[in-house]
N, C-alpha and C. Protein backbone atom coordinates (compact mmCIF):
# COMPACT_ATOMS: atom_id res chain seq x y z
N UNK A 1 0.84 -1.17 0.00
CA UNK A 1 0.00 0.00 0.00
C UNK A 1 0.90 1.24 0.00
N UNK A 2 0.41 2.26 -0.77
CA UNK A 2 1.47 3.47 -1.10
C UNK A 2 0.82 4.49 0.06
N UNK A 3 1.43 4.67 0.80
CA UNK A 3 1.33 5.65 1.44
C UNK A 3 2.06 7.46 1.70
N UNK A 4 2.18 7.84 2.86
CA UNK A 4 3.01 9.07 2.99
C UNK A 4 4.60 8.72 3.43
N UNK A 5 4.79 7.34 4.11
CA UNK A 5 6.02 6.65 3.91
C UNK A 5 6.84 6.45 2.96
N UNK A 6 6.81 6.54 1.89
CA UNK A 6 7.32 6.00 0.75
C UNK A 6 7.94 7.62 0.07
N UNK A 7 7.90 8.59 0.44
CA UNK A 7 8.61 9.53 0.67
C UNK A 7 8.42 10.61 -0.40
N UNK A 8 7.15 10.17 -0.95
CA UNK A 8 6.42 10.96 -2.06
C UNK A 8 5.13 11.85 -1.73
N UNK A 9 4.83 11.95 -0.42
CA UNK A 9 4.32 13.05 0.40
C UNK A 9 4.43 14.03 0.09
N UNK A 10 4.09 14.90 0.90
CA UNK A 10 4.28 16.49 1.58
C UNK A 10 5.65 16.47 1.29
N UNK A 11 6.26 15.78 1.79
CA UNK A 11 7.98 15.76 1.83
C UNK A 11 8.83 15.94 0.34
N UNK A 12 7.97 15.59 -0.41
CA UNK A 12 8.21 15.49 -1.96
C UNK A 12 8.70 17.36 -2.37
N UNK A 13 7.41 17.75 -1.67
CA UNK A 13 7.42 19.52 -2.02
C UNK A 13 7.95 20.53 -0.90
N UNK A 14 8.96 19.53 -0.02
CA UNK A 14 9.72 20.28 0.89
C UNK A 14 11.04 21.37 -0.01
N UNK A 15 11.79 20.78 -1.27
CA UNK A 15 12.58 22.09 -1.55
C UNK A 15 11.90 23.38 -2.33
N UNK A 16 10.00 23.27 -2.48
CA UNK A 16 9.43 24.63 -3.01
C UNK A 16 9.04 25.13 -1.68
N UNK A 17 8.88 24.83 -0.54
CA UNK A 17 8.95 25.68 0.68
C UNK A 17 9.69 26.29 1.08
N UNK A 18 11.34 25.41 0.85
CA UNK A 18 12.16 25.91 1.09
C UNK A 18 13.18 27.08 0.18
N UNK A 19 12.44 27.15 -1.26
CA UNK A 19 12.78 27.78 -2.06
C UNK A 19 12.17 29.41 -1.89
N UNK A 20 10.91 29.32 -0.97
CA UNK A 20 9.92 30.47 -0.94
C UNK A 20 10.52 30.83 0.26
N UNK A 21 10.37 30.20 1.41
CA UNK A 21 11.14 30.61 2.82
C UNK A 21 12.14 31.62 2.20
N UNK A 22 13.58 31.12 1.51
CA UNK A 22 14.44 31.70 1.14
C UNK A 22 14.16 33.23 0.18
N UNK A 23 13.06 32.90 -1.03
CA UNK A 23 12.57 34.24 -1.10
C UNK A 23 12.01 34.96 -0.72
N UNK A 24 11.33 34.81 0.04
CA UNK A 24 10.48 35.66 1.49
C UNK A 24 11.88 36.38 2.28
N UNK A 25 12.94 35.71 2.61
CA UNK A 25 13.45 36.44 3.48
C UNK A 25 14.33 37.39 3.16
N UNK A 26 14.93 36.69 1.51
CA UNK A 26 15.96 37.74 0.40
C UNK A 26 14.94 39.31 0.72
N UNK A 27 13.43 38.43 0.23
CA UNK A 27 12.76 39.86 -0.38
C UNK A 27 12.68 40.38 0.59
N UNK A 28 12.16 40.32 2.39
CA UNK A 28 12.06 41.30 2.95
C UNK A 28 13.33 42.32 3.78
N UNK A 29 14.57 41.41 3.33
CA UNK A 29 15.65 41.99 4.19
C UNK A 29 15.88 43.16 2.72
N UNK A 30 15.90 43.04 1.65
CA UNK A 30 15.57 43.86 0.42
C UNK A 30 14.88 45.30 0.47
N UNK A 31 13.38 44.80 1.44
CA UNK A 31 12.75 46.08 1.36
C UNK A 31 13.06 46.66 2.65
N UNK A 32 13.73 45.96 3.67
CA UNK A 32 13.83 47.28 4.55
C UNK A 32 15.20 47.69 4.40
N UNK A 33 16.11 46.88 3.52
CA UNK A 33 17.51 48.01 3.42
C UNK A 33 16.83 49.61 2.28
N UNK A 34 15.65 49.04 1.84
CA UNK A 34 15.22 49.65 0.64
C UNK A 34 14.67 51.15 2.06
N UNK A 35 13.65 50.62 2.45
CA UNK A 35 13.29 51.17 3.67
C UNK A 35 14.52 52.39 4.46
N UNK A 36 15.41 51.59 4.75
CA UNK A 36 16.11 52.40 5.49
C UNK A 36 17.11 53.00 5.26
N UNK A 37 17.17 52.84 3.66
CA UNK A 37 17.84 53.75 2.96
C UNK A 37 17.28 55.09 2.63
N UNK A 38 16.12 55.26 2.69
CA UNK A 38 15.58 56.22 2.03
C UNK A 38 15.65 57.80 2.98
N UNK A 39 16.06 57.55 4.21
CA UNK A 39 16.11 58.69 4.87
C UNK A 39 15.43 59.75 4.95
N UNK A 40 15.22 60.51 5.91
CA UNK A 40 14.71 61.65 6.09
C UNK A 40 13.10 61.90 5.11
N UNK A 41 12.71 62.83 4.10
CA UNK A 41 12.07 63.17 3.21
C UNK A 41 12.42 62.28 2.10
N UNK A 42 13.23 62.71 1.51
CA UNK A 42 13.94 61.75 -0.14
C UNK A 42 12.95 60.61 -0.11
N UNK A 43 12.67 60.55 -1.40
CA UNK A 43 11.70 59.31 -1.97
C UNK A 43 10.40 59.27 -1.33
N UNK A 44 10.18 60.21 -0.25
CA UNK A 44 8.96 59.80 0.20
C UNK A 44 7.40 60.72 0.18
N UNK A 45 7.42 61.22 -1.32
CA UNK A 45 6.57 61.55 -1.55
C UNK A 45 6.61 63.24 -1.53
N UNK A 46 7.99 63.90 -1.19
CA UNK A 46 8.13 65.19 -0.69
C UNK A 46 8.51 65.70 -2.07
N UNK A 47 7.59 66.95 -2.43
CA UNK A 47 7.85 67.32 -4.01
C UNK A 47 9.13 68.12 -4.14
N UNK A 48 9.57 67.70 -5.47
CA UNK A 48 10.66 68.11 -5.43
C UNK A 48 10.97 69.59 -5.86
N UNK A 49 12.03 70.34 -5.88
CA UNK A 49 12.16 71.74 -6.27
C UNK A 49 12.41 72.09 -7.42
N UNK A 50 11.73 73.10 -7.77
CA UNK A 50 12.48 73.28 -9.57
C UNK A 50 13.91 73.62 -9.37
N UNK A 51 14.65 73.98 -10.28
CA UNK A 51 15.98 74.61 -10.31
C UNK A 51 15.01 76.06 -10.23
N UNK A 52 14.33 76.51 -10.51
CA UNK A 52 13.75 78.21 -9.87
C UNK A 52 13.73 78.74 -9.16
N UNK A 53 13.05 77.18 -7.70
CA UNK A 53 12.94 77.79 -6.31
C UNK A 53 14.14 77.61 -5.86
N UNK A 54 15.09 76.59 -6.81
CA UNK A 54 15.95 76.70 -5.73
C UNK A 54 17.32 78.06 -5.85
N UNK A 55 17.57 78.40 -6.84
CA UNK A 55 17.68 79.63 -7.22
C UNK A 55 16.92 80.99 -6.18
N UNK A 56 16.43 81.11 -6.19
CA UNK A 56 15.50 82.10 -5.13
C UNK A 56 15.47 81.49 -3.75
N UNK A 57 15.89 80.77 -3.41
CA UNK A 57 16.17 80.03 -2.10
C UNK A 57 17.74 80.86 -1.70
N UNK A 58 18.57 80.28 -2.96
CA UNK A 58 20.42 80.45 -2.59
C UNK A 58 20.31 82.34 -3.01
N UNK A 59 19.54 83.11 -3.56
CA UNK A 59 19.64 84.30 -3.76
C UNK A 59 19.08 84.93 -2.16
N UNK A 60 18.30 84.19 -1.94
CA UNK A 60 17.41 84.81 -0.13
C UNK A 60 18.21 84.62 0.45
N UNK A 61 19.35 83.48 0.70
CA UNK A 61 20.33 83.34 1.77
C UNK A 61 21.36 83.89 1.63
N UNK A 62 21.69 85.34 0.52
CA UNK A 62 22.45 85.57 0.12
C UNK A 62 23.48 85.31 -0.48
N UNK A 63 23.24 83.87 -1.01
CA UNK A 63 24.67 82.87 -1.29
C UNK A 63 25.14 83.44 -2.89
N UNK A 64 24.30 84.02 -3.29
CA UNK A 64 24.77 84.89 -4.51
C UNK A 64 24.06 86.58 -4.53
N UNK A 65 24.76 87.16 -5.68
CA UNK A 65 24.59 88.59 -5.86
C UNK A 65 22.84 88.69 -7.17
N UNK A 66 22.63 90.09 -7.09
CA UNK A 66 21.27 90.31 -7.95
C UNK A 66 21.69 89.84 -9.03
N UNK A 67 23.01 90.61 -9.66
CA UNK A 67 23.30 90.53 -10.71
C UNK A 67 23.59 89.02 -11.56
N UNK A 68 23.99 88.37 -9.99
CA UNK A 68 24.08 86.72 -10.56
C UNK A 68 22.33 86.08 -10.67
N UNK A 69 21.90 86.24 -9.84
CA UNK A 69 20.44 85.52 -9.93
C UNK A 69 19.96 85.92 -11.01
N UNK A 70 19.66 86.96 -11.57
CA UNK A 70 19.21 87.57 -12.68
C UNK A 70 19.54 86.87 -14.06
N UNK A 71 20.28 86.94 -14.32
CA UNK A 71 21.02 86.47 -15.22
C UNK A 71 20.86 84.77 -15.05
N UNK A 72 20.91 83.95 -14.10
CA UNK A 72 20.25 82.74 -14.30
C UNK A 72 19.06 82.70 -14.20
N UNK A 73 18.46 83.62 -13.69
CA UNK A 73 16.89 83.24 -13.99
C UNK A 73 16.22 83.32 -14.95
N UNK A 74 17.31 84.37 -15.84
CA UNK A 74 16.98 84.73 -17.00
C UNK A 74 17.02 83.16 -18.39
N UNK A 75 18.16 82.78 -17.59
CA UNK A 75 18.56 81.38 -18.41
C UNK A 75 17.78 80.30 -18.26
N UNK A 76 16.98 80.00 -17.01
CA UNK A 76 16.35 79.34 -16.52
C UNK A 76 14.88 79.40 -17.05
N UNK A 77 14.71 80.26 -17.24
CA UNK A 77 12.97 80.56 -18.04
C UNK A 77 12.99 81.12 -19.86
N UNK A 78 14.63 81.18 -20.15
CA UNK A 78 14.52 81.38 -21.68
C UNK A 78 13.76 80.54 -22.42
């Protein structure tokens, strides 16, 4: 009589469990390096800046002169 002894069971489809176990755990150690890479804001939905604002950002902090902003903003919207 053929039974679950004869080693053609459950036991038969033990290396596709063990094939999924293994991708289950690739994939989730995957998404949280993915996860905890992403830091702060970045990637997470925070819109990004044109080169315009950010121009008028570095001109407010004084990090450049009128005469320089001007002239790229000028380049920036030609």
């Amino acid at each position: 009589m053929m039974g679950w002894a004869d080693g053609y069971g459950w036991m038969g489809f033990g290396w596709v469990f063990m094939v999924l176990f293994w991708a289950l755990i690739i994939l989730g150690a995957v998404a949280l390096l993915r996860w905890l890479g992403m830091g702060g804001d970045a990637g997470r939905g925070a819109p990004r800046k044109t080169p315009l604002e950010i121009l008028q950002e570095r001109y407010a902090r004084g990090e450049i002169e009128r005469e320089e902003y001007e002239q790229k903003r000028r380049d920036l919207e030609g």
